[in-house]
Each structure stands twice: as structure tokens, then as C-alpha cells.
Protein backbone atom coordinates (compact mmCIF):
# COMPACT_ATOMS: atom_id res chain seq x y z
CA UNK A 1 31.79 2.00 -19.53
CA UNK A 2 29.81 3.22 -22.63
CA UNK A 3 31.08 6.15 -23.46
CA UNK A 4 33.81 6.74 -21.93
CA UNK A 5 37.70 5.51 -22.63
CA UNK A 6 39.89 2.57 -21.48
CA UNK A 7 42.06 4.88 -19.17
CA UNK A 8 38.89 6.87 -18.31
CA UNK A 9 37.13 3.91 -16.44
CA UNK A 10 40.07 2.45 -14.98
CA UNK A 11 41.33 5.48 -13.48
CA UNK A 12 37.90 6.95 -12.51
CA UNK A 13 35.38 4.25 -12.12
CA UNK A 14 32.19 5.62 -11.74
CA UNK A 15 30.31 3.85 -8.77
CA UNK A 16 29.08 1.38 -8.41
CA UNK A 17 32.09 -0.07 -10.06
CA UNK A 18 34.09 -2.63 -9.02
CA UNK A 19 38.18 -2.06 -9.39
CA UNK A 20 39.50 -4.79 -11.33
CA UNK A 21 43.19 -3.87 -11.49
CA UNK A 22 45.85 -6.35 -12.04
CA UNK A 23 49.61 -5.19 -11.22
CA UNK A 24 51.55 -6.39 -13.59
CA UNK A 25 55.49 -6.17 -13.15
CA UNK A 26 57.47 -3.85 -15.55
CA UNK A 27 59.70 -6.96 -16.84
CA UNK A 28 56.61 -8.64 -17.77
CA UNK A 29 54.92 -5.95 -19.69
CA UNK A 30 58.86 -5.16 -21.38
CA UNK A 31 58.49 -9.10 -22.35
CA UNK A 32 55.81 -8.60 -23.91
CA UNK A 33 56.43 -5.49 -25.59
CA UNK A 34 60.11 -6.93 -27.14
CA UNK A 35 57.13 -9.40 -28.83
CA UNK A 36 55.21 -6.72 -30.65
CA UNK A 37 56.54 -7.40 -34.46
CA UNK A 38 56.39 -3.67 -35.42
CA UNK A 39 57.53 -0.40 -34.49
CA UNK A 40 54.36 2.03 -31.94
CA UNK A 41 55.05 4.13 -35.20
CA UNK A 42 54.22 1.68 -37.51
CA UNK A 43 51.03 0.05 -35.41
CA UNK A 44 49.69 3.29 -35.35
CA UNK A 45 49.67 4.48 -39.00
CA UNK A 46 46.43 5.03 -40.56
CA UNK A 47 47.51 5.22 -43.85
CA UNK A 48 49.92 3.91 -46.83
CA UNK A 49 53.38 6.26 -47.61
CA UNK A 50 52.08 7.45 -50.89
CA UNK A 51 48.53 8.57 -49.14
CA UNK A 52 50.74 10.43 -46.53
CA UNK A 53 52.69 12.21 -49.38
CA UNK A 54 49.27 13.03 -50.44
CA UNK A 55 47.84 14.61 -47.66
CA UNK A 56 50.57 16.33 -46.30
CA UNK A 57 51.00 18.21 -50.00
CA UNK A 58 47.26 18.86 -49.42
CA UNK A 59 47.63 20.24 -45.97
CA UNK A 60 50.11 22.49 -47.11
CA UNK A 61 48.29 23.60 -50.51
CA UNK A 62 45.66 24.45 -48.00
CA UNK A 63 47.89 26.77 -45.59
CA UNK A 64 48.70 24.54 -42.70
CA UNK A 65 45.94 25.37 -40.84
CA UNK A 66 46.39 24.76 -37.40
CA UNK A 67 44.76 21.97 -35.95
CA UNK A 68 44.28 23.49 -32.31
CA UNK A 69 40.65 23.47 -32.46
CA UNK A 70 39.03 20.33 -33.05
CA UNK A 71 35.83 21.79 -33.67
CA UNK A 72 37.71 22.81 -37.25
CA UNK A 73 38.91 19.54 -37.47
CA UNK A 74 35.65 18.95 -39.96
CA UNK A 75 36.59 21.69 -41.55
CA UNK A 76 40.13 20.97 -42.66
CA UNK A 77 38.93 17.26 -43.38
CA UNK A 78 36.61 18.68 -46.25
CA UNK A 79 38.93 21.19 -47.77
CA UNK A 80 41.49 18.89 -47.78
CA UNK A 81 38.89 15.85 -49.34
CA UNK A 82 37.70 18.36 -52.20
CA UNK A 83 41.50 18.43 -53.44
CA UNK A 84 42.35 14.91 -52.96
CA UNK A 85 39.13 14.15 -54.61
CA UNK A 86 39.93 15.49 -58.15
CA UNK A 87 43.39 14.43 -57.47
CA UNK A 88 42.17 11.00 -57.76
């Protein structure tokens, strides 16, 4: 469903959709896990170690501020760009 997420449509379909589930067992899905050559962690990293390093010192220089609000989010991303930038 345009926009809307994954979870979203399958766990409240808006009509006149069709449910499509498949049940899948738990030892299949564990299979198939086991096969996933790296750790959720790792898949899921958006950036290289030294970039982290980076933007964490960044984040800090910058007070920590806290990320509650994602209407800040913006915010944060440009203070923290206008260091890294003449880091670079």
C-alpha cells in the first residue's frame, strides 16, 4: 500500500484488500535465519566504524541533544553536518 509500511498493511489492510498471509512455522523461519551471514547488528549499520567515531564525537560536541522529538531530528542532522563538514 503506497504509503504506508510492510507491518502496516499486513496487519491493517485497508479494504478492499485481500489477506494474503502465509503461516510459516517457527523452525522454518529459525532455518532460515541460522542462514543470514551477518549479525541484525551488522545488517543494520548505516555507516563505517570510523564514521560512527565521528558522529558520536559530534553528537556529544553538540550536547547530546535528545532525540525525543523527531520534528528536531532536522535540526540535530544540520548542526551535527556543519561540524563534520569542516572536519572533512
Amino acid at each position: 500500500m503506497s504509503g504506508s509500511t510492510p507491518r502496516h498493511a499486513f496487519t491493517v489492510p485497508a479494504k478492499p484488500a485481500e489477506d494474503c498471509q502465509i503461516i510459516v512455522d517457527q523452525v522454518v523461519i529459525d532455518a532460515l535465519w541460522e542462514q543470514i551471514p551477518v549479525s541484525q547488528e551488522d545488517s543494520l549499520c548505516w555507516v563505517d566504524d570510523s564514521f560512527e567515531v565521528v558522529a558520536r564525537n559530534v553528537y556529544e560536541a553538540i550536547g547530546t541533544p535528545s532525540l525525543d522529538n523527531l520534528l528536531l531530528g532536522w535540526k540535530v542532522f544540520a548542526s551535527m553536518a556543519q561540524i563534520i563538514n569542516v572536519l572533512a
